[in-house]
Protein backbone atom coordinates (compact mmCIF):
# COMPACT_ATOMS: atom_id res chain seq x y z
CA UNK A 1 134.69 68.28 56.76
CA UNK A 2 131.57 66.96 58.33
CA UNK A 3 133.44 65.93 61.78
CA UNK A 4 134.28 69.55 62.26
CA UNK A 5 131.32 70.92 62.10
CA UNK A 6 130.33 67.96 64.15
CA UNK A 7 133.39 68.66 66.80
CA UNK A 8 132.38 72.72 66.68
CA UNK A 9 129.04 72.26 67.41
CA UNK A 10 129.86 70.10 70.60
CA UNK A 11 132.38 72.70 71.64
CA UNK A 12 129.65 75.50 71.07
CA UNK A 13 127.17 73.19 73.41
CA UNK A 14 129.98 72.21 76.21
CA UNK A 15 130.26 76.05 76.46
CA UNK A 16 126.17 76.53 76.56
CA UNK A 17 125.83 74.14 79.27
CA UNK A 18 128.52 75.19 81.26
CA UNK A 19 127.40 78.83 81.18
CA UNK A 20 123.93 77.70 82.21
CA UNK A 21 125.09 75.59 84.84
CA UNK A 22 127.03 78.65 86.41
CA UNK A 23 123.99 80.51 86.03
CA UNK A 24 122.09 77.92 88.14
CA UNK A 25 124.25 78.44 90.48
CA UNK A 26 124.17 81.45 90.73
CA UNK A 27 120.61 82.11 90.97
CA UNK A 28 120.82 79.85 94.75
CA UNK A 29 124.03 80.91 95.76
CA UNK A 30 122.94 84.22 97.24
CA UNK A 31 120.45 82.68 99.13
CA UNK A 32 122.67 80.82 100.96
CA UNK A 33 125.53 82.94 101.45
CA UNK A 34 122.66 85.86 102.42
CA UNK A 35 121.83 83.62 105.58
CA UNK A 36 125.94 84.05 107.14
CA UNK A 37 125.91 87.72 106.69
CA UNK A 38 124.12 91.11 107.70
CA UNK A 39 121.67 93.30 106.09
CA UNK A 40 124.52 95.53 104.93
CA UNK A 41 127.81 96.09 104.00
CA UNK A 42 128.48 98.29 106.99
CA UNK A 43 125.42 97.77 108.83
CA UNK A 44 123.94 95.26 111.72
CA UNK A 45 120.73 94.76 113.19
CA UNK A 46 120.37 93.35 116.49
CA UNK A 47 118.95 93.40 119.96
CA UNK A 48 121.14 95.70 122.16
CA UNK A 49 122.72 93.15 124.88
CA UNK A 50 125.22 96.18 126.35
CA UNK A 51 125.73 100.10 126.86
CA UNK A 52 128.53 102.08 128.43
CA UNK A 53 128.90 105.71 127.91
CA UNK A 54 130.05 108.48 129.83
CA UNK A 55 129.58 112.28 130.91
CA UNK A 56 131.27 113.47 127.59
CA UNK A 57 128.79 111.41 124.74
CA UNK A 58 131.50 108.42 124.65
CA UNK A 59 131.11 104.86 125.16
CA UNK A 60 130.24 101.22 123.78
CA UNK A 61 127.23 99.65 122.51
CA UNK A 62 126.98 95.82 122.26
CA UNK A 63 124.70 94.43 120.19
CA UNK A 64 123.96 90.76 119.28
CA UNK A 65 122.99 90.10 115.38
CA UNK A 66 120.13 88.62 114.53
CA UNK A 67 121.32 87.70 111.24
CA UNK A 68 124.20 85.85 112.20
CA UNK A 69 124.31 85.81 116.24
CA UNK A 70 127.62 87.55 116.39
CA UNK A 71 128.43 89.59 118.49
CA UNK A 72 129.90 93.20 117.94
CA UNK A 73 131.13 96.13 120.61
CA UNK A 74 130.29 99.45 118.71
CA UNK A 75 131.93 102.60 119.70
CA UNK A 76 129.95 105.83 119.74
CA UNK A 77 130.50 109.55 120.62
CA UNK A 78 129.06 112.92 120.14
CA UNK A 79 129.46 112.50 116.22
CA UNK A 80 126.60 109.35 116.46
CA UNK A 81 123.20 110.19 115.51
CA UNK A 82 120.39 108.50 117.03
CA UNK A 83 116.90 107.51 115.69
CA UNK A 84 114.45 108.76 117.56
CA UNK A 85 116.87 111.19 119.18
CA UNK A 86 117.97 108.96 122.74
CA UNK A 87 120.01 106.83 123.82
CA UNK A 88 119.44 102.78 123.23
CA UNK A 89 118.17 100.70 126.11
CA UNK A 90 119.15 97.00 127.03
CA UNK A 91 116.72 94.85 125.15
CA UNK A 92 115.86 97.06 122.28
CA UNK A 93 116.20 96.28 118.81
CA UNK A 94 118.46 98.45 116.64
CA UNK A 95 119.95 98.99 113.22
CA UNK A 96 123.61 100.12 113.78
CA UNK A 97 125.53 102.19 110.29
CA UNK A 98 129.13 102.00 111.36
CA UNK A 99 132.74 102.33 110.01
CA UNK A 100 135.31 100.13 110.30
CA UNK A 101 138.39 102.74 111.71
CA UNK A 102 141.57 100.62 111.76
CA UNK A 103 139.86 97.85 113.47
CA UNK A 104 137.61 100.10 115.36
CA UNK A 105 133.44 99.76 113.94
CA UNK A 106 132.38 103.15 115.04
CA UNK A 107 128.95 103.76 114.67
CA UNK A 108 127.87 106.79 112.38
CA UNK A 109 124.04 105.92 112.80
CA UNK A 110 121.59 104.19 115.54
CA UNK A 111 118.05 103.74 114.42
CA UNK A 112 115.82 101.98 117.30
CA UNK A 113 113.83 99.58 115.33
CA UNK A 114 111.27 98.15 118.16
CA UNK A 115 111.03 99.40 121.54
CA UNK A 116 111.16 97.18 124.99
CA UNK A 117 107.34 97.70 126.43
């Protein structure tokens, strides 16, 4: 009877440990894992490094992360809000909302962060 107890209580304390030692590990997992990816879900902030646009309100915007250093081609149109309201210039720092359209990121929102002096 006693080695029962005995063998239950070490079960009961395998299980303790194991669920605080996933707990550790959780707490410092997201910092790690927050260092490969961006600020967002669907969202990337990053120095403009490109523009292209047209007549019509349609065009690319390049920007390099400064999360992650990747870089991503965003494309914009007359459905794009910007933040103040103009365009982007080369050097600028910007927070880009986007969707992901069937492999497409087109952005929704461009907020200028800091402006080139």
């Amino acid at each position: 009877m006693q080695w029962r107890l005995d063998k239950k209580t070490l079960v009961v304390l395998a299980v303790i440990l194991a669920v605080a030692f996933a707990g550790i590990g959780g707490l410092f997992s997201p910092l790690t894992i927050a260092k490969s990816k961006e600020i967002g879900p669907n969202e990337v902030k990053g120095k403009v490094v490109s523009i292209e646009t047209s007549a019509f309100r349609r065009g690319t915007i390049g920007v390099k992360s400064n999360q992650t250093g990747e870089h991503y081609t965003f494309y914009v149109g007359s459905r794009t809000e910007y933040y103040p309201r103009r365009y982007p210039s080369v050097g600028e720092t910007v927070r880009v909302f986007y969707v992901n359209d069937r492999g497409y990121l087109k952005a929704t929102r461009v907020e200028i962060v800091t402006r080139v002096p």
